[in-house]
C-alpha atoms as a PDB file:
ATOM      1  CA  UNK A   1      10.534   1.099   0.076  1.00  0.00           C
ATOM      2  CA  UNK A   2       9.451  -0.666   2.908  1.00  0.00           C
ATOM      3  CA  UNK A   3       9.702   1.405   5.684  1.00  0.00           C
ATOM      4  CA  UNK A   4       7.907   3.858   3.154  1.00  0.00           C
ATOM      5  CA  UNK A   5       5.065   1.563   2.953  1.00  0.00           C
ATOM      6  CA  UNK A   6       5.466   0.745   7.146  1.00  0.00           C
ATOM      7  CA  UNK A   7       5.041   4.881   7.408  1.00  0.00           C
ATOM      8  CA  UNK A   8       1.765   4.978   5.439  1.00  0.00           C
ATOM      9  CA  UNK A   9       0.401   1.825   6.652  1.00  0.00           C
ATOM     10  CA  UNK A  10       1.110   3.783   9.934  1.00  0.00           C
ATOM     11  CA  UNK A  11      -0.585   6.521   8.886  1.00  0.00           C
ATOM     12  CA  UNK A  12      -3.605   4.907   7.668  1.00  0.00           C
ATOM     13  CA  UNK A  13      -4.326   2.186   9.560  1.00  0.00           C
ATOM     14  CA  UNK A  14      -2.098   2.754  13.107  1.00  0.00           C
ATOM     15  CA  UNK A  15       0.207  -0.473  12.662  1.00  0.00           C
ATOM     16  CA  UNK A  16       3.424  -0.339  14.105  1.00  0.00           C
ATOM     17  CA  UNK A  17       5.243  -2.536  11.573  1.00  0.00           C
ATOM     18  CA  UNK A  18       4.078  -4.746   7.871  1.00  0.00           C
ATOM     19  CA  UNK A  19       4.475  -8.147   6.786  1.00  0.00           C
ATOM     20  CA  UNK A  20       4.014  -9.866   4.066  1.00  0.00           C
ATOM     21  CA  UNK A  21       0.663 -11.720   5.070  1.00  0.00           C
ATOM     22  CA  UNK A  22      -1.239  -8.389   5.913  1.00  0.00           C
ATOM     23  CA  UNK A  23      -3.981  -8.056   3.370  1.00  0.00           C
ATOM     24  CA  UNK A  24      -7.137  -5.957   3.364  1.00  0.00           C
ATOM     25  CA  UNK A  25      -8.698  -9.017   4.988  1.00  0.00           C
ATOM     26  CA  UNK A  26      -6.540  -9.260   7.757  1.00  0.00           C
ATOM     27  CA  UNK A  27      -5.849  -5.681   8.726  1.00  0.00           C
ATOM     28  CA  UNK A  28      -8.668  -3.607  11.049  1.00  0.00           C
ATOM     29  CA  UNK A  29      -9.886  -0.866   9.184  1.00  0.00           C
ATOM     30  CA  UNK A  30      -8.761  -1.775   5.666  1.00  0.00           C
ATOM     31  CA  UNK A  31     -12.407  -1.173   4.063  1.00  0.00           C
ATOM     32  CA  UNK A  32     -13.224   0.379   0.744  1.00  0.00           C
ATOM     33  CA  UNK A  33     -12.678   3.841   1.648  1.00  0.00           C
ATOM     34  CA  UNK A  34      -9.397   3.446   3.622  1.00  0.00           C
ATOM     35  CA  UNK A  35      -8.224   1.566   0.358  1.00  0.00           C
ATOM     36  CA  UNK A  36      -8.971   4.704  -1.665  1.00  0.00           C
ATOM     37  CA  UNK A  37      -7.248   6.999   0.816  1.00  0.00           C
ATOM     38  CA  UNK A  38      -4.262   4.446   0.636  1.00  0.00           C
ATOM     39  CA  UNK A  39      -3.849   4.424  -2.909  1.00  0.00           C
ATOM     40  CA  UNK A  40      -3.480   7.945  -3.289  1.00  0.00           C
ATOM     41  CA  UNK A  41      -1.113   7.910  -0.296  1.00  0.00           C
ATOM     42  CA  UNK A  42       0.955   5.138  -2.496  1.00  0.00           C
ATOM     43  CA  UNK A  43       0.715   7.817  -5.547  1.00  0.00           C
ATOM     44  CA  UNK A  44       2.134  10.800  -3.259  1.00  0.00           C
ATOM     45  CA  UNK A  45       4.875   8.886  -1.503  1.00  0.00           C
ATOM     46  CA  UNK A  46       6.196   7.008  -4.326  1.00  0.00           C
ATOM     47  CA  UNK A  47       5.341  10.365  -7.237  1.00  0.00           C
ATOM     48  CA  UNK A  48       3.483   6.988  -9.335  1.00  0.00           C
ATOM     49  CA  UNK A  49      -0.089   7.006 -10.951  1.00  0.00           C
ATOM     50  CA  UNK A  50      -1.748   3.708 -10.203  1.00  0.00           C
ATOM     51  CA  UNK A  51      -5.108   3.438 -12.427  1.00  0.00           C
ATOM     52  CA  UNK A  52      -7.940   1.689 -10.929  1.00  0.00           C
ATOM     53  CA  UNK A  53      -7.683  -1.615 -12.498  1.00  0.00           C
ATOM     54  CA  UNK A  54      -4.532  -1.971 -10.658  1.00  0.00           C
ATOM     55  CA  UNK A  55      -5.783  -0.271  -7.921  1.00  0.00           C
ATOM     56  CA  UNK A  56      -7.868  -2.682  -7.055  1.00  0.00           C
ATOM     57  CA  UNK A  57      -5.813  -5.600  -6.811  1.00  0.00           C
ATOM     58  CA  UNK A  58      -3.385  -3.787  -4.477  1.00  0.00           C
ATOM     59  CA  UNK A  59      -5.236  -5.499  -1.623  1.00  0.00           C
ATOM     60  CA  UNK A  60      -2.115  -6.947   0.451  1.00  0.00           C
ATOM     61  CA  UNK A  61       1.384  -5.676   1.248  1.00  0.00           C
ATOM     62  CA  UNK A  62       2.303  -8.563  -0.787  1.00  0.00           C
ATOM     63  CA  UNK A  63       0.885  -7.422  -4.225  1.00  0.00           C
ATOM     64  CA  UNK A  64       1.930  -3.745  -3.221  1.00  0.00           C
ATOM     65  CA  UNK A  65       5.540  -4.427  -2.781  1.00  0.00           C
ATOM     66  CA  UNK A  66       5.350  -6.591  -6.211  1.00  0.00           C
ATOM     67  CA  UNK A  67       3.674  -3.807  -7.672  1.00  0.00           C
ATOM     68  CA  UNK A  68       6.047  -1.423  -6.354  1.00  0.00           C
ATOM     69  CA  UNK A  69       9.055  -3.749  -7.916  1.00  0.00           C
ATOM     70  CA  UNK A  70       7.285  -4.308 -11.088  1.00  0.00           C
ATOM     71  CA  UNK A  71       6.927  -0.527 -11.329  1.00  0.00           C
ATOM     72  CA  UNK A  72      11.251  -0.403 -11.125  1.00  0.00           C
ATOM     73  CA  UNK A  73      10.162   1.816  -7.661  1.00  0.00           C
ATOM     74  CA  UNK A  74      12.681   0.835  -4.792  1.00  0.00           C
ATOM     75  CA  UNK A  75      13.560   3.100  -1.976  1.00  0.00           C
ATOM     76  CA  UNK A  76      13.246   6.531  -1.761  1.00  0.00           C
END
């Protein structure tokens, strides 16, 4: 799962690798439409539907890796 996640954070946001403590705060580029365009790259990679209420609290790696777990989803 993670270097999943490392390839779309790639992808979106041109970071080489993820920790924990990168949040939409923290990371350049991580506005409201890059979120959007991040979710749906979540839903493709890991074949999940993520509705917006949960959506919108996956605003770290943190809470997307927990979400991930909670979701049973672990590498692919």
């Amino acid at each position: 799962m993670y270097k999943q996640l490392e390839k779309i954070f790639s992808q979106a946001f041109g970071v080489d690798k993820i920790d924990m403590s990168m949040s939409i705060d923290s990371v350049p580029g991580w506005d409201s439409m890059a979120h959007v365009g991040l979710i749906l790259a979540l839903q493709k990679e890991f074949a999940i539907s993520i509705p917006p209420a949960d959506a919108i609290e996956l605003t770290s790696v943190k809470n997307i890796i927990q979400y991930l777990v909670n979701r049973n989803i672990s590498s692919g």
